[in-house]
N, C-alpha and C. Protein backbone atom coordinates (compact mmCIF):
# COMPACT_ATOMS: atom_id res chain seq x y z
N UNK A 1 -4.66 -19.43 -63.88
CA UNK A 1 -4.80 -18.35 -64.81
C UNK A 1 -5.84 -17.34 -64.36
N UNK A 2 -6.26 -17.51 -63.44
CA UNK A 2 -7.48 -16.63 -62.38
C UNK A 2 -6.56 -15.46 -62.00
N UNK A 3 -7.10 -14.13 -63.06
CA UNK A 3 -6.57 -12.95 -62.19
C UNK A 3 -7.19 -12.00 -61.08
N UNK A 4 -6.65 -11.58 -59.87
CA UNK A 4 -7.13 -10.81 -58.89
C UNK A 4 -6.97 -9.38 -59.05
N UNK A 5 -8.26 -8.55 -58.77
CA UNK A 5 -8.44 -7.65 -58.95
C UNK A 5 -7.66 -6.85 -57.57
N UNK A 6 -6.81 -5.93 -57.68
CA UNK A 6 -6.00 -5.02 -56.69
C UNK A 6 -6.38 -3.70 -56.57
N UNK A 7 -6.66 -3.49 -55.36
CA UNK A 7 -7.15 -2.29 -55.07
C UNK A 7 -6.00 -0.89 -55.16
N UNK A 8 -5.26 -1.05 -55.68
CA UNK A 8 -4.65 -0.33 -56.46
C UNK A 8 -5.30 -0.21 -57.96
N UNK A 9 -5.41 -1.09 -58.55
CA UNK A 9 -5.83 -1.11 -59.79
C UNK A 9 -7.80 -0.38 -59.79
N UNK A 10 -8.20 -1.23 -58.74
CA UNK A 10 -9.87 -0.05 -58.75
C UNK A 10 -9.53 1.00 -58.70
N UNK A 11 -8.83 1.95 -57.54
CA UNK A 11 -8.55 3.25 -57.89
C UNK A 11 -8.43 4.00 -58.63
N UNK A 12 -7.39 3.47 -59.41
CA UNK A 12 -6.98 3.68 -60.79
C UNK A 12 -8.16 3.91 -62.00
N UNK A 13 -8.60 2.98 -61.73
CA UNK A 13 -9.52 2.98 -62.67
C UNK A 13 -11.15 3.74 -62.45
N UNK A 14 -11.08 4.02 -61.16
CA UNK A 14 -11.88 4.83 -60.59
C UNK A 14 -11.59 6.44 -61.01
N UNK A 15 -10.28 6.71 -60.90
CA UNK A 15 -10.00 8.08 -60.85
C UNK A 15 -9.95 8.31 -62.58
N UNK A 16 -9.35 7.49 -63.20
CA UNK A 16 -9.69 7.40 -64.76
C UNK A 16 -11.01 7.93 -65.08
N UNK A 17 -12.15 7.02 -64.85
CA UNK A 17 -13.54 6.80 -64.92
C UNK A 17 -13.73 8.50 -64.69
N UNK A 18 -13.49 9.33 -63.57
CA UNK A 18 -13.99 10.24 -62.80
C UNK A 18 -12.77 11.49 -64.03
N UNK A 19 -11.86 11.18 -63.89
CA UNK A 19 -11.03 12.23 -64.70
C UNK A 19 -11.89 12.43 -66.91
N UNK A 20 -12.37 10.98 -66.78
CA UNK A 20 -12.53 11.59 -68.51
C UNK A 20 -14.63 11.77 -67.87
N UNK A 21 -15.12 11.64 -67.08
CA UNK A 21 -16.52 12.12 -66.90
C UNK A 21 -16.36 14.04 -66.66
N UNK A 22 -15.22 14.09 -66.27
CA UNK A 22 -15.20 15.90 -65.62
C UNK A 22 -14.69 16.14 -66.74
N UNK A 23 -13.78 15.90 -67.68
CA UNK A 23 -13.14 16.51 -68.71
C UNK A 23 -14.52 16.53 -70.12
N UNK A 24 -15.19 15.65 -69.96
CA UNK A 24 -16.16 16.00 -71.14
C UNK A 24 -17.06 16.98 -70.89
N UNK A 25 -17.56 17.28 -69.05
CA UNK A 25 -18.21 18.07 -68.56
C UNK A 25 -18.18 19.90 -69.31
N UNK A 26 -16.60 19.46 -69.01
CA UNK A 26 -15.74 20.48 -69.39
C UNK A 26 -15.89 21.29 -70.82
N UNK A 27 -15.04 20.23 -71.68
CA UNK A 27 -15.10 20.40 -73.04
C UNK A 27 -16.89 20.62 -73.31
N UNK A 28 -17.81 20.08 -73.20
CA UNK A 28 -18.88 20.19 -73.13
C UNK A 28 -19.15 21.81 -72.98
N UNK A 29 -19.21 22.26 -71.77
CA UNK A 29 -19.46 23.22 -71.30
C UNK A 29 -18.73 24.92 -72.46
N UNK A 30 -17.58 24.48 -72.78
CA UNK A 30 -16.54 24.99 -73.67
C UNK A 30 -17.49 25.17 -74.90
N UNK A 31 -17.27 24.09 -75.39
CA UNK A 31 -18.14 24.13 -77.17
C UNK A 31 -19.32 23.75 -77.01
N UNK A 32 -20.30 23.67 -76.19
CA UNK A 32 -21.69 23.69 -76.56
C UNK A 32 -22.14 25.34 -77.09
N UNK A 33 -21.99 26.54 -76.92
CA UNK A 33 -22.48 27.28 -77.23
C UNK A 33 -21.70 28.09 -78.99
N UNK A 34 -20.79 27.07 -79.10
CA UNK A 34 -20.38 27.44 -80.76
C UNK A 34 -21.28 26.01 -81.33
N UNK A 35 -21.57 24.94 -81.06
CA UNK A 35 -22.43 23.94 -81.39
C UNK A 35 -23.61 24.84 -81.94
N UNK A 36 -24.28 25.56 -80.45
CA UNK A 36 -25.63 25.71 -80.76
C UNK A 36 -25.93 27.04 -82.46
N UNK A 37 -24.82 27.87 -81.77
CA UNK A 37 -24.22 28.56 -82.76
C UNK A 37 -24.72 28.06 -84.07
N UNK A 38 -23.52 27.18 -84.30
CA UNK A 38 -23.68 26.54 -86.00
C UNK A 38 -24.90 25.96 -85.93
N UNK A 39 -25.85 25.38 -85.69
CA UNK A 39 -27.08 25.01 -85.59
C UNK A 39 -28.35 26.11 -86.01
N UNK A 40 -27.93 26.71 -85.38
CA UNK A 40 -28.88 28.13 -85.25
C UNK A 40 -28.61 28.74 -86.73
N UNK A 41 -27.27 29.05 -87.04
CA UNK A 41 -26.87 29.71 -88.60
C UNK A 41 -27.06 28.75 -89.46
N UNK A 42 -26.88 26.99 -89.48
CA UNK A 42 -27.71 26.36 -90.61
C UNK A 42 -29.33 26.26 -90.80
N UNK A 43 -30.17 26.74 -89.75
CA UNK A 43 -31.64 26.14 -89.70
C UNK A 43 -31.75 27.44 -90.06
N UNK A 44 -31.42 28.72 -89.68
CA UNK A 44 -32.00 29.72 -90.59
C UNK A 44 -31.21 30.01 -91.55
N UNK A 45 -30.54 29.48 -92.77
CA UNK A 45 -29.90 29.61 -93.82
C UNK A 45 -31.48 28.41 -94.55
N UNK A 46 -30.92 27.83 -93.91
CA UNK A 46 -32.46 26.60 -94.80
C UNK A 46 -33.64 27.48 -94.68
N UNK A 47 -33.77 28.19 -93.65
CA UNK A 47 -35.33 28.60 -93.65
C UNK A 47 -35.98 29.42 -94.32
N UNK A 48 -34.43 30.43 -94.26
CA UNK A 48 -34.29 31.61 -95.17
C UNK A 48 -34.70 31.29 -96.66
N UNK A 49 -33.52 30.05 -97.15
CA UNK A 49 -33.69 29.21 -98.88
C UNK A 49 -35.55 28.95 -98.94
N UNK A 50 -35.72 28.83 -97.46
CA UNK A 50 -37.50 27.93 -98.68
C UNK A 50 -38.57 29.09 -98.64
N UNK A 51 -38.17 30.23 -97.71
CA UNK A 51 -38.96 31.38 -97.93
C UNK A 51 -38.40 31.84 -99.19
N UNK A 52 -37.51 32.48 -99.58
CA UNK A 52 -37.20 32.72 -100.68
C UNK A 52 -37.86 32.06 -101.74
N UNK A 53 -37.34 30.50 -101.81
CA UNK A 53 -38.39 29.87 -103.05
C UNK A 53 -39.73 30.19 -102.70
N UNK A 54 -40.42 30.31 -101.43
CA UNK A 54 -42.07 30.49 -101.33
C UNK A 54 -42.50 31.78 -101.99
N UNK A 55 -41.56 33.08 -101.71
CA UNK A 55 -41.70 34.03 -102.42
C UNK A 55 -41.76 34.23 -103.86
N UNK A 56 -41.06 33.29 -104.66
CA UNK A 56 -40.67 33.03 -105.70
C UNK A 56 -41.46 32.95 -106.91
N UNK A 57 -42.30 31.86 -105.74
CA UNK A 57 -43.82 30.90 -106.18
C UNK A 57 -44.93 32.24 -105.93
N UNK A 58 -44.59 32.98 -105.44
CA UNK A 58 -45.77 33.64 -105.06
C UNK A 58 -46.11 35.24 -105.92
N UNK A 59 -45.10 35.49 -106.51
CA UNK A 59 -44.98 36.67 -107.08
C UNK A 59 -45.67 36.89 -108.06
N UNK A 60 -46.56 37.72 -108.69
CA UNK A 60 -47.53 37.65 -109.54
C UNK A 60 -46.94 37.68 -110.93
N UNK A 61 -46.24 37.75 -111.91
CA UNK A 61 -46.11 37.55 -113.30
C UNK A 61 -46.87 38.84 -114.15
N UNK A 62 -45.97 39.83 -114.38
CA UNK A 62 -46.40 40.69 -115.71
C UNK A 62 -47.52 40.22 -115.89
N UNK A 63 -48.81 41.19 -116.58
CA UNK A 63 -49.67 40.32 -117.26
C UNK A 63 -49.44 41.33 -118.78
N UNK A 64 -49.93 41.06 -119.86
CA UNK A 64 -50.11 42.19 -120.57
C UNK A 64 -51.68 43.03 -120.75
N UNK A 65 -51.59 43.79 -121.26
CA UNK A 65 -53.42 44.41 -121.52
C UNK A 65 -53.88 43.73 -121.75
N UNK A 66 -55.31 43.30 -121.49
CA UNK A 66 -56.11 42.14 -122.06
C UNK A 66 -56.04 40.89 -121.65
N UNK A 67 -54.96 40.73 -121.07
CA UNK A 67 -54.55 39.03 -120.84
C UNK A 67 -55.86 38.60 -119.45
N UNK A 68 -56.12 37.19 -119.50
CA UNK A 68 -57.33 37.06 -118.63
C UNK A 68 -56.63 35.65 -118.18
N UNK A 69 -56.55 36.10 -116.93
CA UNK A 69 -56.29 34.34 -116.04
C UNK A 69 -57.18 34.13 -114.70
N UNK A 70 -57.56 32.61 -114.48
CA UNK A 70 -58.26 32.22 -113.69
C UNK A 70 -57.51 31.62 -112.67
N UNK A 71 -57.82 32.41 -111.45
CA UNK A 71 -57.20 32.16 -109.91
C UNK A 71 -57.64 30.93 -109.49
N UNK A 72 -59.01 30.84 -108.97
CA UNK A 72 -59.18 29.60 -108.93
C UNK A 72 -59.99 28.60 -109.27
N UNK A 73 -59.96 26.96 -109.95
CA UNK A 73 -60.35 26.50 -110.70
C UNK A 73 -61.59 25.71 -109.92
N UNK A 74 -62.64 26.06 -110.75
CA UNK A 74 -63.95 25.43 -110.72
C UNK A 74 -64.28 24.20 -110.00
N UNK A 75 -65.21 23.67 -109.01
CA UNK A 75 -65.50 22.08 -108.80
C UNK A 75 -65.82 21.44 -110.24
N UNK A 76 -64.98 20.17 -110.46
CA UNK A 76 -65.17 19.55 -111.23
C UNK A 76 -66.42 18.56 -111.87
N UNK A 77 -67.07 18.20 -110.44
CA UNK A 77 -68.39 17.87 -109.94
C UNK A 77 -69.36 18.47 -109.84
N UNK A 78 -70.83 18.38 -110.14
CA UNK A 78 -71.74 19.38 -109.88
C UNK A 78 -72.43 19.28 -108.84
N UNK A 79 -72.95 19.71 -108.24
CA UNK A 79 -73.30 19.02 -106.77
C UNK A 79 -75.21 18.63 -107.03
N UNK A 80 -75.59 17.52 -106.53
CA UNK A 80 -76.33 16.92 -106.85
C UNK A 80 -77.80 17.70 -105.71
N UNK A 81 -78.47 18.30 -105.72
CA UNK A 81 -79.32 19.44 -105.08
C UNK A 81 -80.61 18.63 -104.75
N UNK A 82 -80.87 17.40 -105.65
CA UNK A 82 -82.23 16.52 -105.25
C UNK A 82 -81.76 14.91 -104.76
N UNK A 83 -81.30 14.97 -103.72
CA UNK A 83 -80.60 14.12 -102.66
C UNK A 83 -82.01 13.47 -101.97
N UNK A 84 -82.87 13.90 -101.86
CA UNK A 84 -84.23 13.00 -101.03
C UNK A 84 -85.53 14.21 -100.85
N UNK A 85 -86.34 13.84 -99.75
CA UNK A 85 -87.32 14.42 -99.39
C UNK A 85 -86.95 14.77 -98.02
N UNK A 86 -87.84 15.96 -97.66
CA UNK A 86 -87.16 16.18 -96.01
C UNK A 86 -88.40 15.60 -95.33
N UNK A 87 -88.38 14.68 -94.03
CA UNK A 87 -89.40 14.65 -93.60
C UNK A 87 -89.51 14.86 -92.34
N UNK A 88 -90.73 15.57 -91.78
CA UNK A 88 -90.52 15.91 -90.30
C UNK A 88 -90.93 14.81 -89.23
N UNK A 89 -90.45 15.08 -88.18
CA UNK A 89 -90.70 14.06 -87.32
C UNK A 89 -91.13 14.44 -85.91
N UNK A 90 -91.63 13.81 -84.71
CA UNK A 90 -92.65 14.29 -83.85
C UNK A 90 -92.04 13.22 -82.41
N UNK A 91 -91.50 14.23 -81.42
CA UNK A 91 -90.93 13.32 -80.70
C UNK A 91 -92.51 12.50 -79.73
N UNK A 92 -92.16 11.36 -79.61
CA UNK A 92 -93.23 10.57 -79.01
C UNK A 92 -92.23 10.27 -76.98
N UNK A 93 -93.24 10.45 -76.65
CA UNK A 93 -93.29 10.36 -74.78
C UNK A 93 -93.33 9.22 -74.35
């Protein structure tokens, strides 16, 4: 039940091997630049969408006369100003 490999049959399968490596080369070469294409028109369709929302976020809001709002909010913490004593020091030789 031992089958032998025929050098007819390597050929074959050689020129196979070699016929679908050049044909993807091919096709490759064909549609890579409608690939990059659609790539290029979805990443700036997305990029476009989150500038838009960033703009969105960013637009200032009517105010009316009088109205008073605070940009930005205060440290919550007070900062503690008597942390120690300073003391000087004297380099020794």
């Amino acid at each position: 039940m031992l089958q032998q490999a025929s050098a007819t049959g390597l050929v074959k399968m050689i020129l196979i091997i070699l016929l679908i490596y050049f044909g993807v080369k091919i096709l490759a070469r064909l549609f890579a630049p409608l690939l990059i294409k659609f790539v290029a028109k979805k990443a700036e369709k997305t990029f476009g969408d989150q500038f838009g929302a960033f703009q969105k976020q960013n637009t200032p809001k009517p105010k009316k006369e009088g109205e008073i709002s605070i940009d930005k909010i205060p440290n919550s913490k007070p900062s503690n100003k008597n942390v120690g004593e300073y003391v000087d020091y004297e380099e020794i030789e």
